[in-house]
C-alpha atoms as a PDB file:
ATOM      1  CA  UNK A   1       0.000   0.000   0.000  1.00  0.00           C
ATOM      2  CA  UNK A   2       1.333   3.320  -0.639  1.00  0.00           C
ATOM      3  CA  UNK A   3       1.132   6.630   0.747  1.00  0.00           C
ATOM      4  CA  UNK A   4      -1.707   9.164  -0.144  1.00  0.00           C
ATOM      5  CA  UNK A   5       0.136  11.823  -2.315  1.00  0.00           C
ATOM      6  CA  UNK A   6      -3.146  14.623  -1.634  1.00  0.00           C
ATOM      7  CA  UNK A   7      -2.563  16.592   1.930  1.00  0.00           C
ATOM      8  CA  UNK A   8      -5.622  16.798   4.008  1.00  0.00           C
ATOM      9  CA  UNK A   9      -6.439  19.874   2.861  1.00  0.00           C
ATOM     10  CA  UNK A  10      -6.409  19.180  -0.712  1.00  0.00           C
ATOM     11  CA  UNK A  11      -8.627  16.154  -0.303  1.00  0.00           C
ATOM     12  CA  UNK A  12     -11.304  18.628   1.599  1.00  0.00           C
ATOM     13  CA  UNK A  13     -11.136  21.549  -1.537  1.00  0.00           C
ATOM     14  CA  UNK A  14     -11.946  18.260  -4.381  1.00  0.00           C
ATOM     15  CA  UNK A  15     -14.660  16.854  -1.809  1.00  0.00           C
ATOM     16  CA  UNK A  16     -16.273  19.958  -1.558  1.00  0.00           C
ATOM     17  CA  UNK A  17     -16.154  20.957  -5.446  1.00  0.00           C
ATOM     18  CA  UNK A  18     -17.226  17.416  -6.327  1.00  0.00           C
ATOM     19  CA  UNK A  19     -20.333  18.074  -3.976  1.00  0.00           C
ATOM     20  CA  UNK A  20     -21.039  20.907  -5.792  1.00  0.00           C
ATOM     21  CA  UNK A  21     -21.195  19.431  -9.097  1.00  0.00           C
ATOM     22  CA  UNK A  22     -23.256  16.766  -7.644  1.00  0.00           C
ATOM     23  CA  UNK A  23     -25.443  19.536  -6.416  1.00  0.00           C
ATOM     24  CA  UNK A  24     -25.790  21.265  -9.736  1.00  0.00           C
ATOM     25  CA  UNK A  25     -25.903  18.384 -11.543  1.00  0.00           C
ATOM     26  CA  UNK A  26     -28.824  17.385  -9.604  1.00  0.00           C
ATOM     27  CA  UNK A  27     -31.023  21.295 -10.529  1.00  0.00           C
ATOM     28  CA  UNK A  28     -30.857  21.778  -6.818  1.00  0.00           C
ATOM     29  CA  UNK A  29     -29.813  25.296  -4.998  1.00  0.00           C
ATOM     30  CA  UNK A  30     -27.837  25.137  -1.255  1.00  0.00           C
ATOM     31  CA  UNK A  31     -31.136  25.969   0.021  1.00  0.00           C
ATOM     32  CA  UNK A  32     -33.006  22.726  -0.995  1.00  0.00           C
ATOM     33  CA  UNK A  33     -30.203  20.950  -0.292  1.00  0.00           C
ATOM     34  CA  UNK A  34     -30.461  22.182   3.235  1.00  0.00           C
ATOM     35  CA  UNK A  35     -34.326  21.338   3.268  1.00  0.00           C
ATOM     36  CA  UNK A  36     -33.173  17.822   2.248  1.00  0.00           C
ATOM     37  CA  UNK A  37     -30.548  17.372   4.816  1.00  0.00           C
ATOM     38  CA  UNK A  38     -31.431  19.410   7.487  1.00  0.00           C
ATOM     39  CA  UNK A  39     -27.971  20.903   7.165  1.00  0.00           C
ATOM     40  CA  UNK A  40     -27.448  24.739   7.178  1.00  0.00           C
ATOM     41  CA  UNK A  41     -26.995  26.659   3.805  1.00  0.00           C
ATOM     42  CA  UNK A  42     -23.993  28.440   5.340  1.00  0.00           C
ATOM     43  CA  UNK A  43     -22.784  25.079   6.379  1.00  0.00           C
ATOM     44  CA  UNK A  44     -23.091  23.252   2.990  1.00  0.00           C
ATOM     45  CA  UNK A  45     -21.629  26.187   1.261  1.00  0.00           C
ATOM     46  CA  UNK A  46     -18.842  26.204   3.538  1.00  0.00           C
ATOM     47  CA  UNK A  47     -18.175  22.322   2.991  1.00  0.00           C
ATOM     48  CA  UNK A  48     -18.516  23.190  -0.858  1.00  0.00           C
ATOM     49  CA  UNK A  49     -15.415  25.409  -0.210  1.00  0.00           C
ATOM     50  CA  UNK A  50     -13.488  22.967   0.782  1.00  0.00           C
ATOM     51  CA  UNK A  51     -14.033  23.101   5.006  1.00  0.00           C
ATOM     52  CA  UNK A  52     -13.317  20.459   7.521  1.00  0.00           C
ATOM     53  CA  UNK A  53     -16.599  17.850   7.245  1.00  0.00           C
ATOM     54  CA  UNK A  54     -17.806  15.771   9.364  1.00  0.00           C
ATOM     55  CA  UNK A  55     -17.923  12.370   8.209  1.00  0.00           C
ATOM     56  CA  UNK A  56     -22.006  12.127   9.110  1.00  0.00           C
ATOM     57  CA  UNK A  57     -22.393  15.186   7.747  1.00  0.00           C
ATOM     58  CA  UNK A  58     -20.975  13.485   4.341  1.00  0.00           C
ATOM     59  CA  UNK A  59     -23.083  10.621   4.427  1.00  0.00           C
ATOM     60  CA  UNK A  60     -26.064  12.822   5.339  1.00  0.00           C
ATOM     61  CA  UNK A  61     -25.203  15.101   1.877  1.00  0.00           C
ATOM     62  CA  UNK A  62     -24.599  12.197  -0.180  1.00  0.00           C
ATOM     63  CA  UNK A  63     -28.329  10.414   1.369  1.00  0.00           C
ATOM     64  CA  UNK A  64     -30.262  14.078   0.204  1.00  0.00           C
ATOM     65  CA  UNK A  65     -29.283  13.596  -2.836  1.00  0.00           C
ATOM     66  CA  UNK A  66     -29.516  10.126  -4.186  1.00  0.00           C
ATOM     67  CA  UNK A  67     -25.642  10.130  -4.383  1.00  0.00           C
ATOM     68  CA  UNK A  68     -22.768   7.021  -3.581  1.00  0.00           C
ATOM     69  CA  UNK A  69     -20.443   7.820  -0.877  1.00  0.00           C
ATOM     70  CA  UNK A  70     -17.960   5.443  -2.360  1.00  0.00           C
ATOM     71  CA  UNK A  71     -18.205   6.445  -6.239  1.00  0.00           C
ATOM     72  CA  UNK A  72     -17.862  10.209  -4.796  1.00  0.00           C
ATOM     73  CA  UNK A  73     -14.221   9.636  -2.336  1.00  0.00           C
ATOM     74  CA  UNK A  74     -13.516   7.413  -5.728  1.00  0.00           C
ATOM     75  CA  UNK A  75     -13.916  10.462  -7.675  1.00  0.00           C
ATOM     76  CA  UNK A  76     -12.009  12.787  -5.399  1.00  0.00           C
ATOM     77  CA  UNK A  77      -9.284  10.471  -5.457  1.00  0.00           C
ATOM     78  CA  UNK A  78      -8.902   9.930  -8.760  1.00  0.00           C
ATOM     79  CA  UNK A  79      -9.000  13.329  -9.608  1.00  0.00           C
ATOM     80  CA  UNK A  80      -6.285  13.796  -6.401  1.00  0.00           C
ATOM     81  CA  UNK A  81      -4.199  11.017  -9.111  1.00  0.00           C
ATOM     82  CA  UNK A  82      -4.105   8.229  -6.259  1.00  0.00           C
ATOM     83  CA  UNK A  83      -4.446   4.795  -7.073  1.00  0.00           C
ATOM     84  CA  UNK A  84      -7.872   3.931  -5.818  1.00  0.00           C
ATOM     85  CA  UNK A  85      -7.467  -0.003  -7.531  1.00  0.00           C
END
């Protein structure tokens, strides 16, 4: 196994972005995101900026809107070039 080339903070700034595309892929605003997961506008577009997220908070995002946890961190990953095989 090898060592994760992306620093923390890195990996926060691609989960966040890739949450937003989800988001806009999906027509919805931060608002009725919020409605959907009962978290915060401020708070979701503060994740979407790449801040610190709770990991229940994540699940809770990916849940409102019909998204994989697994394909997302896949995604960020990927994108971060590590070696998700």
């Amino acid at each position: 196994m090898t060592a994760l080339s992306m620093n923390y903070e890195q990996f926060c700034s691609a989960l966040g972005a890739e949450l937003r595309r989800i988001r806009e892929a999906a027509g919805l605003s931060r608002q009725q995101l919020a409605d959907r997961s009962g978290i915060s506008r401020n708070s979701i577009e503060r994740y979407e900026a790449g801040a610190d997220m709770p990991v229940m908070t994540f699940i809770r995002l990916c849940v409102a809107m019909g998204a994989s946890c697994g394909e997302i961190l896949e995604r960020v990953f990927r994108a971060g070039g590590e070696d998700v095989s």
